[in-house]
Protein backbone atom coordinates (compact mmCIF):
# COMPACT_ATOMS: atom_id res chain seq x y z
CA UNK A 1 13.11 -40.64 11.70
CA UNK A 2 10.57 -37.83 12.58
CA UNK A 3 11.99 -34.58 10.89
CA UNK A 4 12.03 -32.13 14.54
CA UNK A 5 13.16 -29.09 12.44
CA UNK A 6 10.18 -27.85 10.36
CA UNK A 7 9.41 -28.15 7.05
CA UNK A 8 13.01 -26.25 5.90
CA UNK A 9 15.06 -29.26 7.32
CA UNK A 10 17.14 -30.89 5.25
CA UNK A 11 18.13 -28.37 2.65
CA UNK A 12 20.25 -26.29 5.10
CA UNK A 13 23.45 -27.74 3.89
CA UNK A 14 22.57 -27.17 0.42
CA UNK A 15 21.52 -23.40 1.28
CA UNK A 16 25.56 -22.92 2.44
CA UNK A 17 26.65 -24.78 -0.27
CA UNK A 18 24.74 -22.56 -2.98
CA UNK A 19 25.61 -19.50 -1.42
CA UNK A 20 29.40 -20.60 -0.95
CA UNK A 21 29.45 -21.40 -4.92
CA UNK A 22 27.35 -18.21 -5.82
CA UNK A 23 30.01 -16.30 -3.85
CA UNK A 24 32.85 -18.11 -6.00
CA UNK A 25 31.75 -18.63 -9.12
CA UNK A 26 29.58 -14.84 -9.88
CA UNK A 27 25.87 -14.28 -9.25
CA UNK A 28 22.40 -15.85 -9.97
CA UNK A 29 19.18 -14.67 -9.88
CA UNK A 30 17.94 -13.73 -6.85
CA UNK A 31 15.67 -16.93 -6.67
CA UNK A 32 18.53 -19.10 -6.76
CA UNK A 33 20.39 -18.06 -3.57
CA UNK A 34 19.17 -20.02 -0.93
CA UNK A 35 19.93 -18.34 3.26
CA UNK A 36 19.77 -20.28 5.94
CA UNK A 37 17.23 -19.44 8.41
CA UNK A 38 17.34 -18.75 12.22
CA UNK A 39 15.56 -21.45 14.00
CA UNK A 40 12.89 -18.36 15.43
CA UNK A 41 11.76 -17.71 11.59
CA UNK A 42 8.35 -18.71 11.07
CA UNK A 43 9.31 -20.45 7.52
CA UNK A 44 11.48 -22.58 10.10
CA UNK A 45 9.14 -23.03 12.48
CA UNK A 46 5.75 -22.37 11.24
CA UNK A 47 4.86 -19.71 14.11
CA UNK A 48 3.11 -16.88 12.32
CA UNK A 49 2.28 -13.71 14.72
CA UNK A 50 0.63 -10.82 12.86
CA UNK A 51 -0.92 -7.54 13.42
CA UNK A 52 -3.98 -6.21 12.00
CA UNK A 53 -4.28 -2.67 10.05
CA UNK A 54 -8.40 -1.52 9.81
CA UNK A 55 -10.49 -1.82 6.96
CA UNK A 56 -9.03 0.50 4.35
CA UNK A 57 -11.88 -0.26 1.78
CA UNK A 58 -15.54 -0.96 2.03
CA UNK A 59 -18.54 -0.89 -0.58
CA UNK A 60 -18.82 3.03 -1.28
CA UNK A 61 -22.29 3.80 -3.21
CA UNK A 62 -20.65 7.07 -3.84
CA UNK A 63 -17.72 5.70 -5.92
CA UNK A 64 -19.62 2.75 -7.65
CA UNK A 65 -21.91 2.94 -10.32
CA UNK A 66 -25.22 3.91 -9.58
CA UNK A 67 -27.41 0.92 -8.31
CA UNK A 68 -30.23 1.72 -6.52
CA UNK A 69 -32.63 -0.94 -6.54
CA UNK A 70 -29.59 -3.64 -6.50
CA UNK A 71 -26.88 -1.87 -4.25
CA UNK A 72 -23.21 -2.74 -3.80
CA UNK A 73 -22.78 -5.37 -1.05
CA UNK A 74 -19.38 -6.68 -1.12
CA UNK A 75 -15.60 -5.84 -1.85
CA UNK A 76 -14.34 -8.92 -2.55
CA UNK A 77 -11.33 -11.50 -3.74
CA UNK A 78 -8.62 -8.74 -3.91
CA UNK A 79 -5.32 -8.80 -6.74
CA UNK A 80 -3.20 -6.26 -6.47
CA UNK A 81 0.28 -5.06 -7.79
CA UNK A 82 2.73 -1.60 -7.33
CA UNK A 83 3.55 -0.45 -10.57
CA UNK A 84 4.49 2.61 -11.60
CA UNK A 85 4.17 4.40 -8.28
CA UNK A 86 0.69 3.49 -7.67
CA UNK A 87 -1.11 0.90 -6.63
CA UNK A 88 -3.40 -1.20 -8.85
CA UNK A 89 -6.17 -3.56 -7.32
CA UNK A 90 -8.82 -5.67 -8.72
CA UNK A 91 -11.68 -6.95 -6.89
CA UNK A 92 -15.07 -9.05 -7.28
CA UNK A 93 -17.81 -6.57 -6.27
CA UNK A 94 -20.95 -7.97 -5.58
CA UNK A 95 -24.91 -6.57 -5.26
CA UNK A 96 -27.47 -8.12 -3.65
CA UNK A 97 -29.43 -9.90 -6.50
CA UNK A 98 -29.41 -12.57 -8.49
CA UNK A 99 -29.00 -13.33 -12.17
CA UNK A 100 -26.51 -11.22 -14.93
CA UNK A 101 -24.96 -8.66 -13.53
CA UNK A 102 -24.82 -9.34 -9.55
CA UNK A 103 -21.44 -9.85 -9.72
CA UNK A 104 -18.40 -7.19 -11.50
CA UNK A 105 -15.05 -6.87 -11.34
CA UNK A 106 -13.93 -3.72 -10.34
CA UNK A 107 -10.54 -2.27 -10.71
CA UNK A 108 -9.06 1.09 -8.43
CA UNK A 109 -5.60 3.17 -8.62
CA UNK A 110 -4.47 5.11 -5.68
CA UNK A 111 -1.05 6.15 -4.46
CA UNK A 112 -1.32 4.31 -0.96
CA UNK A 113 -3.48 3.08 1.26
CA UNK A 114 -4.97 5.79 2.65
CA UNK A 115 -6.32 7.20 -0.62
CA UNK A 116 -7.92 3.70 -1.69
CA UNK A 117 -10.81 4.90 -0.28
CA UNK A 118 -10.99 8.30 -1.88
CA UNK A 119 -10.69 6.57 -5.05
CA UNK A 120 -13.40 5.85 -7.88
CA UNK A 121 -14.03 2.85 -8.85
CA UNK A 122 -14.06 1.22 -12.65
CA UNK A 123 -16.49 -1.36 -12.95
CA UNK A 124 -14.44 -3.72 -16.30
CA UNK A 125 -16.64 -4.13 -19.37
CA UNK A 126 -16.05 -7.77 -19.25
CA UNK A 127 -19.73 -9.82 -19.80
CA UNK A 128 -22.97 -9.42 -17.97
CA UNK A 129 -22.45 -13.31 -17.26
CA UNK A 130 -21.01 -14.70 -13.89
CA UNK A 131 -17.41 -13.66 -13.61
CA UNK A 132 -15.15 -12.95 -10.71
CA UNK A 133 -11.98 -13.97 -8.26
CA UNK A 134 -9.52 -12.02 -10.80
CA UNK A 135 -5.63 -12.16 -10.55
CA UNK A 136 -3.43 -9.84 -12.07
CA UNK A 137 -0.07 -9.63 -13.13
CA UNK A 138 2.50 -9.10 -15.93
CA UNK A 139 3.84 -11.57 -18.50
CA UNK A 140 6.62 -10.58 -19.62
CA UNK A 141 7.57 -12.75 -22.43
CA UNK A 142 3.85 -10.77 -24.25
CA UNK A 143 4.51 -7.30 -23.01
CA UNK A 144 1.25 -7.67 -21.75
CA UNK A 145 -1.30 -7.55 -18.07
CA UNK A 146 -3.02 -10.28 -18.23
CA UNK A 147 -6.13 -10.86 -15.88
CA UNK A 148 -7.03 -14.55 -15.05
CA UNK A 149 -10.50 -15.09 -13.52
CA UNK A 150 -13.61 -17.52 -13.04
CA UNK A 151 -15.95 -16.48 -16.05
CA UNK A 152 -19.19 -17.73 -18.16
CA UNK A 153 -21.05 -15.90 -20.80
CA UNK A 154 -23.75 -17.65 -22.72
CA UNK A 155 -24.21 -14.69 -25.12
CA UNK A 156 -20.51 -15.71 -26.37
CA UNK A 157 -20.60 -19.08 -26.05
CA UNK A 158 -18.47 -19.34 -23.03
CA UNK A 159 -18.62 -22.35 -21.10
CA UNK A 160 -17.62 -21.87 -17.00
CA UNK A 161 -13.98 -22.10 -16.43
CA UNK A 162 -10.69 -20.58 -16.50
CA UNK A 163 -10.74 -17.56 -18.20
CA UNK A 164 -8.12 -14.73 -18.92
CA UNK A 165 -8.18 -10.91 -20.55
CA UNK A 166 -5.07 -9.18 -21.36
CA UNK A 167 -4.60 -5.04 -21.66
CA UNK A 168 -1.20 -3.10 -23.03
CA UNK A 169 -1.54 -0.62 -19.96
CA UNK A 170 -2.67 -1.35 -16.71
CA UNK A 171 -3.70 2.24 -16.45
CA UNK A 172 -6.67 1.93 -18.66
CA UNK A 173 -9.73 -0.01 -17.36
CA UNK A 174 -11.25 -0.12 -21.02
CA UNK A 175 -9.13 -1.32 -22.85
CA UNK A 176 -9.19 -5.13 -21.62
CA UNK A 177 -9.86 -7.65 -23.80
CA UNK A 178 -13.27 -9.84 -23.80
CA UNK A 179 -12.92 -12.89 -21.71
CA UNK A 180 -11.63 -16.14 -23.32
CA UNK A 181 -10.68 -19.61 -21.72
CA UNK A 182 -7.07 -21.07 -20.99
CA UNK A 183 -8.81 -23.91 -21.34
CA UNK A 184 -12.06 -25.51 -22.15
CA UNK A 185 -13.28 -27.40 -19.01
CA UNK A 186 -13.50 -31.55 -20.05
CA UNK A 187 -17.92 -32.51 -19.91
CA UNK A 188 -17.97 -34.33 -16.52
CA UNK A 189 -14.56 -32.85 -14.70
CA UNK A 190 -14.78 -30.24 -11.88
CA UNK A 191 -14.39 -26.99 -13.29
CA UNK A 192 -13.05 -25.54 -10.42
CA UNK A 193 -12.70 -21.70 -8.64
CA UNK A 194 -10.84 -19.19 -7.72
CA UNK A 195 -8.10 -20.09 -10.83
CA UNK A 196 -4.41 -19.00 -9.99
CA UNK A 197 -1.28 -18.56 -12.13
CA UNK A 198 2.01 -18.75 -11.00
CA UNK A 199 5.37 -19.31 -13.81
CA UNK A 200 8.57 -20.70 -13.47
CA UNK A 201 11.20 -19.86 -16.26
CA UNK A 202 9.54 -22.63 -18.02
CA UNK A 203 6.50 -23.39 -17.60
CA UNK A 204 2.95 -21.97 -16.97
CA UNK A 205 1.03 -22.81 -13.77
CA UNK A 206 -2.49 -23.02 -12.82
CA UNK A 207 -3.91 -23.54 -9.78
CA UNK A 208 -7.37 -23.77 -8.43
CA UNK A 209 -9.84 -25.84 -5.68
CA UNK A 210 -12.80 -27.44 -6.03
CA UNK A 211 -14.34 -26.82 -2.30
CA UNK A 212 -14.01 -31.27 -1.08
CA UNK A 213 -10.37 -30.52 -0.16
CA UNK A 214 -8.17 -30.45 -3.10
CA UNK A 215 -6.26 -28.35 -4.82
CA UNK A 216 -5.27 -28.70 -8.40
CA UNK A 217 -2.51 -28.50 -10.83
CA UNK A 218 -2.56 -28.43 -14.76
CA UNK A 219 0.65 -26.71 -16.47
CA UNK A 220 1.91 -25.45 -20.19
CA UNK A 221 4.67 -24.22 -21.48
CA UNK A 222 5.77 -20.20 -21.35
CA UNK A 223 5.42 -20.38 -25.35
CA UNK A 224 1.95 -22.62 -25.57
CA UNK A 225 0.69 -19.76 -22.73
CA UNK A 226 -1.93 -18.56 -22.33
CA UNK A 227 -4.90 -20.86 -24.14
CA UNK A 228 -2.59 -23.90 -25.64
CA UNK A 229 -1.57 -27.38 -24.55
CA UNK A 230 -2.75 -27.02 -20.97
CA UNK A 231 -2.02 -30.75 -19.22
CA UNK A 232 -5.14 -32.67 -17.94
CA UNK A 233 -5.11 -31.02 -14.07
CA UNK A 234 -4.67 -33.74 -11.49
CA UNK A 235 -4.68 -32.99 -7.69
CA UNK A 236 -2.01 -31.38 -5.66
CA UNK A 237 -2.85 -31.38 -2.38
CA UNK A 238 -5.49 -33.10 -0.36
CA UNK A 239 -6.27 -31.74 3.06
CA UNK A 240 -8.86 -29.85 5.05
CA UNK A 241 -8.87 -26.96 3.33
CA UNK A 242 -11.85 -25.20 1.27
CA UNK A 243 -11.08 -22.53 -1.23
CA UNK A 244 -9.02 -19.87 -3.01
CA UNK A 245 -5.46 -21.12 -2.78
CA UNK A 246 -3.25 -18.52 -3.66
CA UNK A 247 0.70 -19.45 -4.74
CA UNK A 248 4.26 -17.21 -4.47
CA UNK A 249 7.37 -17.66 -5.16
CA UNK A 250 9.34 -17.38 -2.06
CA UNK A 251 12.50 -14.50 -2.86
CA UNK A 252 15.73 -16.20 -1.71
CA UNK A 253 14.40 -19.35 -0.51
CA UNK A 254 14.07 -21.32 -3.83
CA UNK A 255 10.60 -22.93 -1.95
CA UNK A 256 6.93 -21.82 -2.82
CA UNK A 257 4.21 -21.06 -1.02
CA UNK A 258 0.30 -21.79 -0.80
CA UNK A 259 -2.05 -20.15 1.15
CA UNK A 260 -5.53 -21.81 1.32
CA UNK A 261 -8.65 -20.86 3.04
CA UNK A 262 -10.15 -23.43 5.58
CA UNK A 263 -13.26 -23.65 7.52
CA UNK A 264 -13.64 -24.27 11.32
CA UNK A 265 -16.60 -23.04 13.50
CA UNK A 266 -18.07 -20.80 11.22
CA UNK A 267 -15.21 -18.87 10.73
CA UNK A 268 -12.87 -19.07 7.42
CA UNK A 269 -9.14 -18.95 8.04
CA UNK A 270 -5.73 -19.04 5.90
CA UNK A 271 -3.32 -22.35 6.38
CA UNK A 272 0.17 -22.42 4.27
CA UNK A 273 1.89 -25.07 2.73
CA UNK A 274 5.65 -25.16 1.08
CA UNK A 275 6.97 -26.90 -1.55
CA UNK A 276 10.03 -27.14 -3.50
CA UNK A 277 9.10 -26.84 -6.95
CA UNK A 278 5.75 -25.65 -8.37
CA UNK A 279 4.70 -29.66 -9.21
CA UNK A 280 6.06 -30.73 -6.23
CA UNK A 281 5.01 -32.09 -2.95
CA UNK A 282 3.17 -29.89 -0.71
CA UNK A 283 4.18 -29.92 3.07
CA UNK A 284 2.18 -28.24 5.61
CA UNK A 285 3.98 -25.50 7.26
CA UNK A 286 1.05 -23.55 9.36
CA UNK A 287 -1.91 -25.90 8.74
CA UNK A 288 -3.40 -26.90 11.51
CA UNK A 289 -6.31 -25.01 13.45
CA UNK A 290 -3.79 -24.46 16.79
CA UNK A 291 -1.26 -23.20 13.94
CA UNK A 292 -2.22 -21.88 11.48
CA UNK A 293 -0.74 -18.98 8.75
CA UNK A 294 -3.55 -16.79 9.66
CA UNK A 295 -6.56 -17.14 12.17
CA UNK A 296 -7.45 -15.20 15.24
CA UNK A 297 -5.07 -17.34 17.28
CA UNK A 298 -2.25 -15.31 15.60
CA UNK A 299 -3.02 -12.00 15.06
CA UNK A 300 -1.49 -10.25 18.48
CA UNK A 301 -4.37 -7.58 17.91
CA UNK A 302 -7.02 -9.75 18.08
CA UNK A 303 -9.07 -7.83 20.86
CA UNK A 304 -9.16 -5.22 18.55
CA UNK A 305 -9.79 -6.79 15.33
CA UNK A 306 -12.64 -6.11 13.17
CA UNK A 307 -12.21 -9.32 11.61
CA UNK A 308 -12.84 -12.64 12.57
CA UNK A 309 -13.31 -14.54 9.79
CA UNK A 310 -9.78 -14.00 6.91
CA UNK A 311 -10.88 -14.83 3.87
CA UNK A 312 -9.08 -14.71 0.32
CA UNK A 313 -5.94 -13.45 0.98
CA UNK A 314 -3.31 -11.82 -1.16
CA UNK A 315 0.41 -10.96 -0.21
CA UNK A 316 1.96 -8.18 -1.20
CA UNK A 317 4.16 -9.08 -3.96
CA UNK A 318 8.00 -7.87 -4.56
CA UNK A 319 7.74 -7.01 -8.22
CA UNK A 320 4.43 -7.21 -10.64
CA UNK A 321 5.45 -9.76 -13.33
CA UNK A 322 4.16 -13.63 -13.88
CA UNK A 323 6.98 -15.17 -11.14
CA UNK A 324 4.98 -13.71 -8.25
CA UNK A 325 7.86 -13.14 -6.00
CA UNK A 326 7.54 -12.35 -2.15
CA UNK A 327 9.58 -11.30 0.48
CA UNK A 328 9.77 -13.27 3.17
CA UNK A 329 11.00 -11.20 5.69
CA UNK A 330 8.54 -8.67 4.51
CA UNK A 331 5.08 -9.66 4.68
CA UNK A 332 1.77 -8.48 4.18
CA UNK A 333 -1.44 -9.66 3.53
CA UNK A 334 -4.58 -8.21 1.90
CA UNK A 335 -7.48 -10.49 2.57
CA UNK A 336 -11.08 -9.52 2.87
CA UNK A 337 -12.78 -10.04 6.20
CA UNK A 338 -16.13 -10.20 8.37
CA UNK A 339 -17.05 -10.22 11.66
CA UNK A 340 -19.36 -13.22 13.31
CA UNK A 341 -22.27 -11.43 12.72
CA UNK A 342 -21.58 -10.64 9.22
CA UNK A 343 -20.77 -13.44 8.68
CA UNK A 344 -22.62 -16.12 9.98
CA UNK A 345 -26.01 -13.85 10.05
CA UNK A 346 -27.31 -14.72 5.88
CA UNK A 347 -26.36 -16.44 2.77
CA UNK A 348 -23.08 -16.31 1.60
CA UNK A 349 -23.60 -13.37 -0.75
CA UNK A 350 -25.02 -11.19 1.86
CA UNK A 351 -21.95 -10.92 3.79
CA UNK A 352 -21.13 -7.41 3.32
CA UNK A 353 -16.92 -8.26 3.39
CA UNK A 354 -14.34 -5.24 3.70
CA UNK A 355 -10.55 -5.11 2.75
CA UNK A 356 -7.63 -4.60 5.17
CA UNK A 357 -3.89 -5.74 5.51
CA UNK A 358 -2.56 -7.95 8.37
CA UNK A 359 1.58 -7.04 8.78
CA UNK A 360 3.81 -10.01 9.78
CA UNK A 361 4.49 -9.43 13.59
CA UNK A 362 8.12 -9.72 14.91
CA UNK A 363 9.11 -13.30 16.11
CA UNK A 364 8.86 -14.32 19.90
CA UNK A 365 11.81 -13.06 22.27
């Protein structure tokens, strides 16, 4: 029988059930609570509406490190936690050359929003080599930020892959540690982009595309994490989608979700997917180009946008450690965007992207 209730059917029953024995028997972790959703929610229905904030950061010559034969193009691939009152984002920053050194990850503090752009930027003293697309987050089981990112460095050794850096205080942009693989990517196997790690209380996972369509899985244990017994990855999910999938936890849901970008009429865009465990299936949820999790068909304020193309998005997360909890009812989005004519007017790394936040908008009346 064709399921008519979205991709949440079927475990409604069970939600009432877990909450009616959470209620008797004392209380779980927040993650094991499931609610049952009004039929209006777009985790029910797959109907995303939001609203678009401006660009709060662009490439600022002022704030970067001098460049002036190569300068700054691009604020890129955003990671960002709240920790300790402030905010703490990582991006790919880009110049317009080629060769060692085009491409940086940079790293800003700022109490909200509005003072991103007032802030300095701290290019990391990672390798001169091709690195980027950096995630950060807490594991708590080391005490330790560790930042997972795309990375090669021939002066080292280091072969293209997965690659990870870990720092005692998130604070202090030099003190992370040289670059060094989760894994060492197999002669003849796609390497991959835009790697992503996402834990349950047992296990490690990492996630990552290969631009044809698929995203990948490969998994260790909490104890063999972060560079030990990694599983050969094998393929997730096959669909139209391109790059940078990005995976939460979903708070009080007990599902998971993917965001993905796509490509359609030379635009990029975000679609979502659910599943019920982290190797589990993948359903679509808002993946088609008439619905989608994020295009301009959904954002209310599209008229005003200065985006057109959303690219590389990152929710705002509910805490800062490896679970990467969100809030559904809660939700924002930092993604990088472009207009059509940056866009579509040069080569990929001329496109001089910007950062802003898109709010979830209030369901339909």
């Amino acid at each position: 029988m064709q399921n008519t209730t979205g991709p949440w059917a079927g475990f409604k029953f069970g939600a009432l059930f877990c909450f009616s024995f959470c209620c008797i028997f004392g209380n779980v972790h927040s993650q094991d609570v499931a609610v049952k959703l009004p039929a209006d929610d777009p985790f029910e229905s797959g109907e995303f509406r939001w609203r678009v904030e401006p660009p709060f950061l662009a490439v600022d010559p002022q704030r970067l490190p001098d460049s002036p034969i190569h300068p700054w193009v691009a604020v890129k691939d955003p990671s960002i936690v709240r920790y300790d009152n402030r905010w703490h984002l990582f991006c790919t920053l880009r110049k317009d050359k080629e060769g060692d050194g085009r491409i940086r990850i940079g790293y800003l503090s700022f109490d909200d929003w509005a003072g991103a752009k007032e802030s300095k930027w701290s290019v990391l003293d990672l390798t001169m080599g091709y690195h980027g697309a950096p995630q950060i987050f807490y594991f708590e089981p080391h005490r330790k930020w560790y930042l997972v990112y795309q990375a090669a460095d021939d002066t080292r050794g280091l072969k293209y892959g997965p690659c990870f850096s870990t720092n005692d205080d998130i604070s202090k942009p030099g003190d992370w540690t040289k670059p060094e693989p989760l894994y060492v990517v197999e002669e003849g196997t796609k390497a991959g982009l835009d790697f992503w790690v996402i834990c349950d209380k047992n296990r490690a996972h990492l996630f990552f595309t290969t631009l044809n369509g698929q995203m990948w899985r490969s998994e260790t244990s909490i104890r063999d994490f972060p560079n030990a017994n990694w599983t050969k990855p094998a393929v997730a999910l096959q669909a139209d989608l391109f790059e940078a999938s990005h995976t939460y936890a979903l708070k009080g849901l007990n599902r998971f979700l993917t965001i993905v970008e796509a490509q359609a009429d030379r635009r990029r865009y975000f679609k979502g997917f659910v599943a019920d465990s982290l190797d589990g299936q993948w359903t679509p949820l808002a993946a088609r180009r008439e619905k989608p999790m994020v295009s301009p068909v959904n954002v209310v304020n599209q008229s005003d946008s200065w985006a057109t193309s959303y690219s590389h998005g990152e929710f705002i997360r509910s805490g800062y450690d490896q679970r990467l909890e969100i809030d559904p009812r809660d939700l924002q989005l930092l993604f990088q965007g472009a207009n059509d004519q940056e866009y579509q007017s040069g080569a990929y790394g001329d496109i001089p992207w910007r950062l802003g936040i898109l709010q979830l908008d209030s369901p339909k009346n």
